[in-house]
PDB file of N, CA and C in Angstrom:
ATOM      1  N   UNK A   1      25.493  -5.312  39.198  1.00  0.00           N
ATOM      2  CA  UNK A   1      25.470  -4.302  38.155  1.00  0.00           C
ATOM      3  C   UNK A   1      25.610  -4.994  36.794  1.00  0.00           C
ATOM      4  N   UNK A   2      24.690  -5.005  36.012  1.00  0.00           N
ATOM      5  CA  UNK A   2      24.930  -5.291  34.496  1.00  0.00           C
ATOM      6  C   UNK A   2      25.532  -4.407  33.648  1.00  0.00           C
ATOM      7  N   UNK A   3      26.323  -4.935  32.773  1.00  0.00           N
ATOM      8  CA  UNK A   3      27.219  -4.447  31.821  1.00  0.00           C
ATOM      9  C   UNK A   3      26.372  -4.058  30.748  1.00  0.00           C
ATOM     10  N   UNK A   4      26.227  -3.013  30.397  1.00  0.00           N
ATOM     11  CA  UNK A   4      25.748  -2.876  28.580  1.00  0.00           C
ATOM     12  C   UNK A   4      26.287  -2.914  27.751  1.00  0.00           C
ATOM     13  N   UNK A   5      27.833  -2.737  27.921  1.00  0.00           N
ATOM     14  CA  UNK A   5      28.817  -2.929  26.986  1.00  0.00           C
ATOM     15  C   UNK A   5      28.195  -4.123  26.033  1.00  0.00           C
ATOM     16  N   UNK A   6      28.365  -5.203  26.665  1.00  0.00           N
ATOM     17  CA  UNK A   6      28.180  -6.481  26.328  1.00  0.00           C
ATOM     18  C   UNK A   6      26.883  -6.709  25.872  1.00  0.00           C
ATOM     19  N   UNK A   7      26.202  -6.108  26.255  1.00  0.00           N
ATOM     20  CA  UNK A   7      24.757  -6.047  25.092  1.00  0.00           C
ATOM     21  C   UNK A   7      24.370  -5.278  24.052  1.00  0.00           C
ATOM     22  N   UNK A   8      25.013  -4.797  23.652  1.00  0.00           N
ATOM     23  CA  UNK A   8      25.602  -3.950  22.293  1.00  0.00           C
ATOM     24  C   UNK A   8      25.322  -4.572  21.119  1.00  0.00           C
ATOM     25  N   UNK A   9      26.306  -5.599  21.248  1.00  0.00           N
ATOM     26  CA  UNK A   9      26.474  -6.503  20.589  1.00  0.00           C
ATOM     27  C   UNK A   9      25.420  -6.999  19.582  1.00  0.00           C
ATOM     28  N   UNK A  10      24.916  -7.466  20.830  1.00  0.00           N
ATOM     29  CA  UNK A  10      23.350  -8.546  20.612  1.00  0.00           C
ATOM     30  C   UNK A  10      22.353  -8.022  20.060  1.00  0.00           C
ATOM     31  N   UNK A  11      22.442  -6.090  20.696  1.00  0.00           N
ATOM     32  CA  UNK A  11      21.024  -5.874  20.260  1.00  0.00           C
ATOM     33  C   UNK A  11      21.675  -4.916  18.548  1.00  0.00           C
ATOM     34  N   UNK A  12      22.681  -4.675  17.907  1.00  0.00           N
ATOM     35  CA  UNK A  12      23.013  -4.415  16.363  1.00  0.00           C
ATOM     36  C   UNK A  12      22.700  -5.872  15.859  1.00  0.00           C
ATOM     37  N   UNK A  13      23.158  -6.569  16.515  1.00  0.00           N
ATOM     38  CA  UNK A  13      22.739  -7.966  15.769  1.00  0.00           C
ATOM     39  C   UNK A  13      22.008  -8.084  15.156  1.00  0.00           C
ATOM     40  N   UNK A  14      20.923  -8.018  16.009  1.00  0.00           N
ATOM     41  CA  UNK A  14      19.386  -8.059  16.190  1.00  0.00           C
ATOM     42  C   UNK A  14      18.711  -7.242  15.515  1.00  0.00           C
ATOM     43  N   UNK A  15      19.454  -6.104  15.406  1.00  0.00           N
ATOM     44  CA  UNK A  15      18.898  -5.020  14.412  1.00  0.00           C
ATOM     45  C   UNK A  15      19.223  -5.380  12.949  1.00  0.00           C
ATOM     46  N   UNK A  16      20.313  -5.576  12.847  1.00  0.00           N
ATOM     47  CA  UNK A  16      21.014  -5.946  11.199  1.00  0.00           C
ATOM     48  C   UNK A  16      20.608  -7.383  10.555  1.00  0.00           C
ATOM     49  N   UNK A  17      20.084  -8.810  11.432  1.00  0.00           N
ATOM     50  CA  UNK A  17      19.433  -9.612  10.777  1.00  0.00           C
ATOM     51  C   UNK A  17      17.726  -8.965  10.592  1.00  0.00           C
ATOM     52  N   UNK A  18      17.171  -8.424  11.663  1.00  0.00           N
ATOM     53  CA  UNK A  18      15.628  -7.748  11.462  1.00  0.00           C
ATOM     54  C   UNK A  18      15.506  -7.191  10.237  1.00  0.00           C
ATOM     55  N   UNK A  19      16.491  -5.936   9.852  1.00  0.00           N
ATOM     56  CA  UNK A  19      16.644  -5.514   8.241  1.00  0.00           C
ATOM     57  C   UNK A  19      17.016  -6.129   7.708  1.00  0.00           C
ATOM     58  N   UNK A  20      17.589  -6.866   7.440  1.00  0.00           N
ATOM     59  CA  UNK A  20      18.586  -8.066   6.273  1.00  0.00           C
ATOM     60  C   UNK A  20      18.184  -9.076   6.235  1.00  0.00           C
ATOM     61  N   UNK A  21      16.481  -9.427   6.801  1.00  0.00           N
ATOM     62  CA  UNK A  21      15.671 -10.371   6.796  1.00  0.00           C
ATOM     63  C   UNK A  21      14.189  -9.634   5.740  1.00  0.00           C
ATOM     64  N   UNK A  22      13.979  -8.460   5.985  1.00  0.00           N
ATOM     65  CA  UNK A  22      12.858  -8.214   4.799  1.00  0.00           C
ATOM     66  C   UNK A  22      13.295  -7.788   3.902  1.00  0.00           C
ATOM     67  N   UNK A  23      12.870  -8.583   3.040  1.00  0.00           N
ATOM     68  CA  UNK A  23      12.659  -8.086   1.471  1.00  0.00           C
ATOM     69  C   UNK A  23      11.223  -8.389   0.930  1.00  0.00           C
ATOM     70  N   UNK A  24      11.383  -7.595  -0.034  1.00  0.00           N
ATOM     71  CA  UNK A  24      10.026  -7.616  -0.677  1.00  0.00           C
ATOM     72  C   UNK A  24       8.696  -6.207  -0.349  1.00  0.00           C
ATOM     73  N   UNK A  25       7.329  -6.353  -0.297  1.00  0.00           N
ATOM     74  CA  UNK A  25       6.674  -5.110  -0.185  1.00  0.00           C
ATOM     75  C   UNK A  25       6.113  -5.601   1.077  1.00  0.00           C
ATOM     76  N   UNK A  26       6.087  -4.371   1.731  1.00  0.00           N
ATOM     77  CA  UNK A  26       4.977  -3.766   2.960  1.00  0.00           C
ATOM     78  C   UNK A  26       3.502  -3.438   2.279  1.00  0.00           C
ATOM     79  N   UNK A  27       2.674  -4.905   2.620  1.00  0.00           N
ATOM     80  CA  UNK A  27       1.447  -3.944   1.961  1.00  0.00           C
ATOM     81  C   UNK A  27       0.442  -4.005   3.094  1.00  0.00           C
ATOM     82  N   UNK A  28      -0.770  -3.164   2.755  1.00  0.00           N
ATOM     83  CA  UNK A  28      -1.969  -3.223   3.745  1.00  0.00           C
ATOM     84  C   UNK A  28      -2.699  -3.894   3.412  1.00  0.00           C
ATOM     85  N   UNK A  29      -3.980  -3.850   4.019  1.00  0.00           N
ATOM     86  CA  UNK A  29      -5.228  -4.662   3.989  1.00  0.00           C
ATOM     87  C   UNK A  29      -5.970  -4.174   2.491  1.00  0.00           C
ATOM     88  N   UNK A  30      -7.146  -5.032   1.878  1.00  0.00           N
ATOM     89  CA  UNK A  30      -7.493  -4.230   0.380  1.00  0.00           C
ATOM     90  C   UNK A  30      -8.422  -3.077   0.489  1.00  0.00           C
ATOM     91  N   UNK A  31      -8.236  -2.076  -0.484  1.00  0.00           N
ATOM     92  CA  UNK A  31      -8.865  -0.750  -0.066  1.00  0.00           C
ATOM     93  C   UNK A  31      -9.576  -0.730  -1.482  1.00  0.00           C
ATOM     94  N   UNK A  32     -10.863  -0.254  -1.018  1.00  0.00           N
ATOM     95  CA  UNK A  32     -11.810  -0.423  -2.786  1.00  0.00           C
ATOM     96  C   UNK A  32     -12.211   0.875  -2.658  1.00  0.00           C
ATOM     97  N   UNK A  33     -11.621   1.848  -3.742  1.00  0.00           N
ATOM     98  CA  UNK A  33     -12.765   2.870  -4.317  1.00  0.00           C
ATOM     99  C   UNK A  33     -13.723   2.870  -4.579  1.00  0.00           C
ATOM    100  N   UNK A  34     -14.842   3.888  -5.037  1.00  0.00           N
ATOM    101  CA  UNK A  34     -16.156   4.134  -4.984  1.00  0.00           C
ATOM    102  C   UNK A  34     -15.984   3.957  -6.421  1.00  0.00           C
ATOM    103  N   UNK A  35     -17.263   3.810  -6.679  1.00  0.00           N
ATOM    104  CA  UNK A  35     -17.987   3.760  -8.304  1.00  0.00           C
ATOM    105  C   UNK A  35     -17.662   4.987  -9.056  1.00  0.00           C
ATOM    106  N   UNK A  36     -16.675   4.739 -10.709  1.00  0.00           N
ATOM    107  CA  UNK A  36     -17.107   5.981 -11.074  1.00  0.00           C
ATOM    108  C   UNK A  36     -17.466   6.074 -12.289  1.00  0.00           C
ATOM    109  N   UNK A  37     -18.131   6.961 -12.616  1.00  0.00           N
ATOM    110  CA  UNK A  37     -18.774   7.076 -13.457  1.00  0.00           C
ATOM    111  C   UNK A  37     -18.185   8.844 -14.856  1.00  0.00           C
ATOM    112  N   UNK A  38     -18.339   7.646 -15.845  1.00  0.00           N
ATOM    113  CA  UNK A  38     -17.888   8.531 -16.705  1.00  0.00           C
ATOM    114  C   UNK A  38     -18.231   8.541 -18.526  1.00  0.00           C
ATOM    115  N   UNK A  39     -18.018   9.130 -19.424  1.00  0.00           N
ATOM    116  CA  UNK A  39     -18.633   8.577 -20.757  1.00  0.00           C
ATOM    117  C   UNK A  39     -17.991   7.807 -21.574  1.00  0.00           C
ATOM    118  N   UNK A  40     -16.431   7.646 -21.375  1.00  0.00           N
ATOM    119  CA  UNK A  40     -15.731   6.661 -21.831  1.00  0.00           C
ATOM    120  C   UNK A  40     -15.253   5.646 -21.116  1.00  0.00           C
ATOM    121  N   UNK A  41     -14.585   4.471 -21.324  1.00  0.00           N
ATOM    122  CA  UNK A  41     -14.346   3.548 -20.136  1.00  0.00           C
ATOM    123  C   UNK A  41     -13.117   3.702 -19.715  1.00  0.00           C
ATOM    124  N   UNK A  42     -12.070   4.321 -20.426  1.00  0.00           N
ATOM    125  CA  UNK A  42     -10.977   4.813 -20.247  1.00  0.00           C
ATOM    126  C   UNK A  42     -10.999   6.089 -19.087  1.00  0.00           C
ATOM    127  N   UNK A  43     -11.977   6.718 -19.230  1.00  0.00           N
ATOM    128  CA  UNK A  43     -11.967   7.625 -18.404  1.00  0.00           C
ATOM    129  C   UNK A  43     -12.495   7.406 -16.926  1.00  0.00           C
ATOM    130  N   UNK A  44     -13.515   6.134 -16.965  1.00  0.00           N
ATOM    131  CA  UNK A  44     -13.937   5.671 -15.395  1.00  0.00           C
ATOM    132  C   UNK A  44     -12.894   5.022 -15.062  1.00  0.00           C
ATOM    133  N   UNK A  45     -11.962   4.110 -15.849  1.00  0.00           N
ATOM    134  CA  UNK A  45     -11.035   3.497 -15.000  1.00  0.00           C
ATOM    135  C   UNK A  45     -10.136   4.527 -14.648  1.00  0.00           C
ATOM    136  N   UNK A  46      -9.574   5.697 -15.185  1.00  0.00           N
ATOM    137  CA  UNK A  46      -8.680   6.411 -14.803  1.00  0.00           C
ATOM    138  C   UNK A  46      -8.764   7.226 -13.507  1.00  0.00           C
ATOM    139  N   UNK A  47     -10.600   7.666 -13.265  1.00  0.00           N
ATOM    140  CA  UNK A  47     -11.256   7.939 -11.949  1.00  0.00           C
ATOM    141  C   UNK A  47     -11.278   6.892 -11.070  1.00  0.00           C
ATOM    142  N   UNK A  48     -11.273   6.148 -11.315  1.00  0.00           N
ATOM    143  CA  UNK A  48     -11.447   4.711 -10.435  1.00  0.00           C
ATOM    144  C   UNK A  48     -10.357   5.032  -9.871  1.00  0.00           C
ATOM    145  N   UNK A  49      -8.891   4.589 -10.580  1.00  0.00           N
ATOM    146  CA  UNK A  49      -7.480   4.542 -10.008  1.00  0.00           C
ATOM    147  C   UNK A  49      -7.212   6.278  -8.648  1.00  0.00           C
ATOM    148  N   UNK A  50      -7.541   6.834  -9.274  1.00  0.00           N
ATOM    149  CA  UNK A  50      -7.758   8.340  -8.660  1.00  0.00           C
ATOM    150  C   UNK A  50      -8.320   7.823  -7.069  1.00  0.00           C
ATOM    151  N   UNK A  51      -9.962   7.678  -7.062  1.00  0.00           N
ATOM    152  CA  UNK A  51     -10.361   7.411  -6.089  1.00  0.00           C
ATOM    153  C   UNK A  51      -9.717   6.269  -5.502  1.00  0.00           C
ATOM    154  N   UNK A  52      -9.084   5.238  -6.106  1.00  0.00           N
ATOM    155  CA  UNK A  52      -8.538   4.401  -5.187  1.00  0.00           C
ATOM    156  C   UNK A  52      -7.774   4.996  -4.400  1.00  0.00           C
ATOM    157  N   UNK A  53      -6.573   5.418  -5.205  1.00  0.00           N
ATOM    158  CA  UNK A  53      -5.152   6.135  -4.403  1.00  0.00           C
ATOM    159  C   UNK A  53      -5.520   7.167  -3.401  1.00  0.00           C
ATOM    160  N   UNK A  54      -6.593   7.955  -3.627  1.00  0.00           N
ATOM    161  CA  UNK A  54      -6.891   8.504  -2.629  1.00  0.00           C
ATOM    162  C   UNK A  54      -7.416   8.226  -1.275  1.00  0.00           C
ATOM    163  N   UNK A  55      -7.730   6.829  -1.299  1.00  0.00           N
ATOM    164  CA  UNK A  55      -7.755   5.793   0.104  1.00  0.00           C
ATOM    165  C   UNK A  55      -7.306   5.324   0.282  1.00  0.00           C
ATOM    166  N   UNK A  56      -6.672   5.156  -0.810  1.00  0.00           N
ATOM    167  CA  UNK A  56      -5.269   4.172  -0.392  1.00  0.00           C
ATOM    168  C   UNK A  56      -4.143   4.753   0.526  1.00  0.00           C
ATOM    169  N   UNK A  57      -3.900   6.488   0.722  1.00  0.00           N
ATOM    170  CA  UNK A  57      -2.896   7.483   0.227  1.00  0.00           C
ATOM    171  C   UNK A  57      -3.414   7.564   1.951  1.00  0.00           C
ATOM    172  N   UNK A  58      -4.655   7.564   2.537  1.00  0.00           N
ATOM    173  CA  UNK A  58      -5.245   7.614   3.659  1.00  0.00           C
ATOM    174  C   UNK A  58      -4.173   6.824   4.728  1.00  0.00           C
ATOM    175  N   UNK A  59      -3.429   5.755   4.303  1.00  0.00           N
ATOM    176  CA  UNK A  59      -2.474   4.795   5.281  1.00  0.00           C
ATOM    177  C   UNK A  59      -1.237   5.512   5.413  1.00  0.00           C
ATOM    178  N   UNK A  60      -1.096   6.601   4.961  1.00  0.00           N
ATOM    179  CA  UNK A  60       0.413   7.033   4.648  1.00  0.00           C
ATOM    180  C   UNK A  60       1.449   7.436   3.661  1.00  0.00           C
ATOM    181  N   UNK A  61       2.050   8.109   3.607  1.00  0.00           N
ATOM    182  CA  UNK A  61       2.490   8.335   2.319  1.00  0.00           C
ATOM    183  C   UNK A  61       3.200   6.836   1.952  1.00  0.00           C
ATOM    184  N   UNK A  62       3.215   6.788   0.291  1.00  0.00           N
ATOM    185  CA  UNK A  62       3.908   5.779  -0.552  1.00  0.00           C
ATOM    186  C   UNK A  62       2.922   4.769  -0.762  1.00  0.00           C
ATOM    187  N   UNK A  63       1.622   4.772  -0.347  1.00  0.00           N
ATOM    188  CA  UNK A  63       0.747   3.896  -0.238  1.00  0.00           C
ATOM    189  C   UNK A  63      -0.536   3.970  -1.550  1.00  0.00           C
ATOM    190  N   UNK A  64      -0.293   5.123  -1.984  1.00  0.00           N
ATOM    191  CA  UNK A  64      -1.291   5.465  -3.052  1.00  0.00           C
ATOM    192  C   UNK A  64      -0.858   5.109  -4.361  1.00  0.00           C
ATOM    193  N   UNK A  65       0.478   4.505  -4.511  1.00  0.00           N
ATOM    194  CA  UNK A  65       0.640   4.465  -5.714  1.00  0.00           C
ATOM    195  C   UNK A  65      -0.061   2.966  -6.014  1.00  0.00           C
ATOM    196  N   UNK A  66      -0.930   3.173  -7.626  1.00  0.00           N
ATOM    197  CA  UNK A  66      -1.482   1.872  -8.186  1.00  0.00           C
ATOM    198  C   UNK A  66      -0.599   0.839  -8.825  1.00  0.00           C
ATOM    199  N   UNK A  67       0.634   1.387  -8.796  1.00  0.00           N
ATOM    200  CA  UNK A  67       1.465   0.488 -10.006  1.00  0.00           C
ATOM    201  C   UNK A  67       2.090  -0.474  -8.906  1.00  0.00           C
ATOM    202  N   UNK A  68       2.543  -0.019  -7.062  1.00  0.00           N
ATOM    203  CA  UNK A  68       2.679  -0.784  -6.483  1.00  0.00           C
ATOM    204  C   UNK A  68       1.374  -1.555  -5.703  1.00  0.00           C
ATOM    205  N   UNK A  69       0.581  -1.471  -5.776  1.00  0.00           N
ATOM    206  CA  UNK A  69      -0.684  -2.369  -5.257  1.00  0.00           C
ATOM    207  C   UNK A  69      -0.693  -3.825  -5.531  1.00  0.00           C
ATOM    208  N   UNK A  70      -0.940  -4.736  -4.628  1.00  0.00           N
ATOM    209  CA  UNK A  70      -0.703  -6.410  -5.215  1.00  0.00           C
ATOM    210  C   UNK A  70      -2.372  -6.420  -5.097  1.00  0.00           C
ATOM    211  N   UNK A  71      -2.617  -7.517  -6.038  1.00  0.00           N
ATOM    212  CA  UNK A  71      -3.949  -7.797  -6.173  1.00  0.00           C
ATOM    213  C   UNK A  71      -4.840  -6.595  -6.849  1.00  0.00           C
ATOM    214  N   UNK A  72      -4.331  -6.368  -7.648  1.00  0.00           N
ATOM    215  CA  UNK A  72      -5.788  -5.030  -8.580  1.00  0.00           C
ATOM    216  C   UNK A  72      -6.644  -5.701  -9.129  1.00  0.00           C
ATOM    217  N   UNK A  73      -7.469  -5.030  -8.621  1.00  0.00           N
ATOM    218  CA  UNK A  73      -8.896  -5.504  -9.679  1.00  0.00           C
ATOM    219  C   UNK A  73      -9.728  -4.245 -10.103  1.00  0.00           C
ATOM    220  N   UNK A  74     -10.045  -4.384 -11.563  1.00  0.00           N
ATOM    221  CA  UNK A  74     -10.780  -3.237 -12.173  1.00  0.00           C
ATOM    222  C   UNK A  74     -12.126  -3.713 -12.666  1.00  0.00           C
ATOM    223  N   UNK A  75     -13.039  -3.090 -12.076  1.00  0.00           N
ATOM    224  CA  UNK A  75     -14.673  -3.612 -12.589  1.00  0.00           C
ATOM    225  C   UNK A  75     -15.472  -2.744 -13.002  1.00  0.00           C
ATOM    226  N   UNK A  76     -15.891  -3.053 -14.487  1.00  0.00           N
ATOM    227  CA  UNK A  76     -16.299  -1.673 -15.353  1.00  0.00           C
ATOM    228  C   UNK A  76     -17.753  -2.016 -15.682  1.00  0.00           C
ATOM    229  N   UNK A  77     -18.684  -1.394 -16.062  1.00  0.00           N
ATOM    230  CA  UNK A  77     -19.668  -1.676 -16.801  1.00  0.00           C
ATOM    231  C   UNK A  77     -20.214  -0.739 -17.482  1.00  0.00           C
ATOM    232  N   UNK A  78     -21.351  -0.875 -18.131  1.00  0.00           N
ATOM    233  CA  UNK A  78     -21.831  -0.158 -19.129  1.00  0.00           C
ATOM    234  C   UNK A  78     -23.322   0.316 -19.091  1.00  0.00           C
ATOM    235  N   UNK A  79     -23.859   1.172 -18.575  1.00  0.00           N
ATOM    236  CA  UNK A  79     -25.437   1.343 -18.384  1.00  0.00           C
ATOM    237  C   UNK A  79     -26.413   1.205 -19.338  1.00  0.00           C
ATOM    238  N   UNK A  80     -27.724   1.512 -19.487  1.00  0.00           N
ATOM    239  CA  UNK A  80     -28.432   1.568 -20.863  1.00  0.00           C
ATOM    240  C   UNK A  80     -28.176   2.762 -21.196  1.00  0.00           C
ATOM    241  N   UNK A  81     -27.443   3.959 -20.424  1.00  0.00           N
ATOM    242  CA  UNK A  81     -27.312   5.534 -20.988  1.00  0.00           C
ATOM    243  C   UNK A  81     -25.961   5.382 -21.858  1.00  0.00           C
ATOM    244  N   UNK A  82     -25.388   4.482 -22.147  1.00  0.00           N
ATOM    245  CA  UNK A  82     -23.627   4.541 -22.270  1.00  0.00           C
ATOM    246  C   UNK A  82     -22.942   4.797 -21.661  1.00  0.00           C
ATOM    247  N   UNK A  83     -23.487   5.100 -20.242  1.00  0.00           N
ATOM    248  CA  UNK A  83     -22.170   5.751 -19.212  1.00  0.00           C
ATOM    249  C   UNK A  83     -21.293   4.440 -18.957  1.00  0.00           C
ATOM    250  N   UNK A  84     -20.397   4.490 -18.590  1.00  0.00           N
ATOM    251  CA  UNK A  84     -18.855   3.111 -18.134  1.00  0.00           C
ATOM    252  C   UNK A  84     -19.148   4.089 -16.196  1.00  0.00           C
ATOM    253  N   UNK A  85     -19.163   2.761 -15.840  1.00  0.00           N
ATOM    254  CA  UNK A  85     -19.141   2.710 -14.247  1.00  0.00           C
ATOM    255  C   UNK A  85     -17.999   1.827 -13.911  1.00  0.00           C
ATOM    256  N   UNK A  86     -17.146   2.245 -13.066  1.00  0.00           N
ATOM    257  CA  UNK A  86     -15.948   1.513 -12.907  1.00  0.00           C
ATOM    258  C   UNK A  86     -15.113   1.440 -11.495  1.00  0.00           C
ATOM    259  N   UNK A  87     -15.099   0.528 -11.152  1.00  0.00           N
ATOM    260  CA  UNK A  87     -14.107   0.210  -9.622  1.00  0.00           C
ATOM    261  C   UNK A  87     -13.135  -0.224  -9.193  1.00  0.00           C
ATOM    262  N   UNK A  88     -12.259   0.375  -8.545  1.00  0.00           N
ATOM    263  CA  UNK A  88     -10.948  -0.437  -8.565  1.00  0.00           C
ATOM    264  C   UNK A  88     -10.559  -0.261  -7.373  1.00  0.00           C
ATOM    265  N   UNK A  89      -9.983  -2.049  -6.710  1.00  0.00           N
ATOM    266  CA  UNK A  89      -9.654  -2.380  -5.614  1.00  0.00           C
ATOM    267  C   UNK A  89      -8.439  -2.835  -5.618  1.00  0.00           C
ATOM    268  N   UNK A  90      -7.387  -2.842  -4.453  1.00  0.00           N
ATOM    269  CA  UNK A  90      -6.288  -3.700  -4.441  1.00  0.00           C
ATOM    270  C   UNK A  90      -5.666  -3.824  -3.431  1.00  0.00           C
ATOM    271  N   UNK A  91      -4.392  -3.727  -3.084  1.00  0.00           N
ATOM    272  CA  UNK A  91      -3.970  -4.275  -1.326  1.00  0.00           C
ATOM    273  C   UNK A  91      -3.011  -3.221  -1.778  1.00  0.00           C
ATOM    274  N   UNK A  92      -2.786  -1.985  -1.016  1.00  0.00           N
ATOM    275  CA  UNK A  92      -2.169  -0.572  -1.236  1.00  0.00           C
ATOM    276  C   UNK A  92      -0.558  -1.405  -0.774  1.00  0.00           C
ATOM    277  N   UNK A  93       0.502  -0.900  -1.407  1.00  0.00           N
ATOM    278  CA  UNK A  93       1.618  -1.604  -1.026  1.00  0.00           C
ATOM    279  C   UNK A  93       2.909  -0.182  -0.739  1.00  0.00           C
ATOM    280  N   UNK A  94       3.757  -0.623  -0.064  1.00  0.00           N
ATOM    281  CA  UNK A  94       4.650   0.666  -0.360  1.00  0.00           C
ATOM    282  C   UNK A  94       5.724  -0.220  -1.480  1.00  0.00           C
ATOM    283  N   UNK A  95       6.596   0.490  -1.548  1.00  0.00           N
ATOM    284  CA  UNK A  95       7.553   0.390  -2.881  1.00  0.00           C
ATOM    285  C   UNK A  95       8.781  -0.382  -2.148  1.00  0.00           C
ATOM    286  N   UNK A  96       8.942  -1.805  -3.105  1.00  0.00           N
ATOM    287  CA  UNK A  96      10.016  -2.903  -2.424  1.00  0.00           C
ATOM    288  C   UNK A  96      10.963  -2.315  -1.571  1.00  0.00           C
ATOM    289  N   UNK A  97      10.928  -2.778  -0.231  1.00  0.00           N
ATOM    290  CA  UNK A  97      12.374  -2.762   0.524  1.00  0.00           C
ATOM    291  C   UNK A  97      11.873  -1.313   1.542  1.00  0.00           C
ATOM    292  N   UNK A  98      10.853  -0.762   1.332  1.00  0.00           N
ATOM    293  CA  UNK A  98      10.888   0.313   1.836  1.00  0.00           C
ATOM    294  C   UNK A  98       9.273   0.316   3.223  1.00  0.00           C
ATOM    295  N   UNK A  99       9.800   0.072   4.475  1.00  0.00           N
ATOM    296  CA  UNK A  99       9.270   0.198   5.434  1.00  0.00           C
ATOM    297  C   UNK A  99       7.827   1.231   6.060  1.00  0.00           C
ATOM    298  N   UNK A 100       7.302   0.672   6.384  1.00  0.00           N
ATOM    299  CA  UNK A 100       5.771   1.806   6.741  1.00  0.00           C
ATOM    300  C   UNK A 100       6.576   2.832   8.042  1.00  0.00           C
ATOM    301  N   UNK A 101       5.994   4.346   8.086  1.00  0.00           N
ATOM    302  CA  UNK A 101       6.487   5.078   8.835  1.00  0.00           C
ATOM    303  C   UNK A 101       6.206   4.654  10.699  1.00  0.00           C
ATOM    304  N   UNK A 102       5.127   3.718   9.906  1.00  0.00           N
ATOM    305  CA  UNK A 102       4.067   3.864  11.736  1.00  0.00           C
ATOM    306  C   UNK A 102       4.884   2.678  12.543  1.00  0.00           C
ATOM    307  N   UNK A 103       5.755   1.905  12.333  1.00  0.00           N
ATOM    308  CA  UNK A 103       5.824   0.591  13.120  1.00  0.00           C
ATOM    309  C   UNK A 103       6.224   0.798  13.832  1.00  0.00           C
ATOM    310  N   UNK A 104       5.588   0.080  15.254  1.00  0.00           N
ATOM    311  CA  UNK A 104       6.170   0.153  16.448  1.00  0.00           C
ATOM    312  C   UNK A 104       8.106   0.176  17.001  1.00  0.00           C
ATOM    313  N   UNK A 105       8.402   0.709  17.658  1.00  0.00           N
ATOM    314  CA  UNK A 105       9.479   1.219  18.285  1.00  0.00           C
ATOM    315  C   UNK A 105      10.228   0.493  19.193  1.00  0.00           C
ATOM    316  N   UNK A 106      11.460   0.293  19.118  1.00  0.00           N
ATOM    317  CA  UNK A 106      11.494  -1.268  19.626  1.00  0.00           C
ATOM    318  C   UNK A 106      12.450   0.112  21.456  1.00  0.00           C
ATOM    319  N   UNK A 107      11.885  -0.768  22.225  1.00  0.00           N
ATOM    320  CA  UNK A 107      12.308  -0.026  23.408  1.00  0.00           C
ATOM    321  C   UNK A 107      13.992  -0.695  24.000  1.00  0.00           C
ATOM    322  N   UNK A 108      14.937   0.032  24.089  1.00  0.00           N
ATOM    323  CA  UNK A 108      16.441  -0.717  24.325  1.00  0.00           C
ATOM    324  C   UNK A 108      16.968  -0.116  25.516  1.00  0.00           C
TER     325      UNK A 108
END
């Protein structure tokens, strides 16, 4: 007969270095919005950020925000009509210290 008492122990352990070992952000893979198009350039990048977060926002909540994203990139241009076309990509992150809902389940 094994004791569980005695494995108690081991497995808070195990739990309290696992948390007290990450720091920093949970991020995903990079997620690029669609092209957008608008008459100022201020205003395509602001659609840009929009459509990003909204795929970004697709992984889960806390994931859409642009201000936590590592790696942004914003790519604008300018047509012969004056329209600003604009795209923005980045690696969707959640907010320091704070864990994705989906991770696997540790079985005890």
């Amino acid at each position: 007969m094994r004791r569980r008492s005695s494995l108690l122990p081991a497995c808070v352990a195990a739990l309290l270095v696992c948390e007290g070992a990450y720091a920093g952000k949970y991020c995903g893979d990079p997620v690029e919005g669609g092209k957008s198009t608008a008459a100022t350039q201020e205003e395509a990048l602001s659609a840009a950020q929009q459509w990003w977060s909204s795929r970004a926002g697709s992984l889960g909540r806390g994931y859409e925000n642009w201000d936590n994203a590592e790696d942004q990139a914003l790519e604008c241009s300018q047509d012969a009509k004056a329209q600003f076309h604009c795209r923005a990509s980045a690696r969707p992150c959640l907010p320091e210290g704070t864990l994705p809902d989906n991770l696997p389940k540790l079985d005890m």
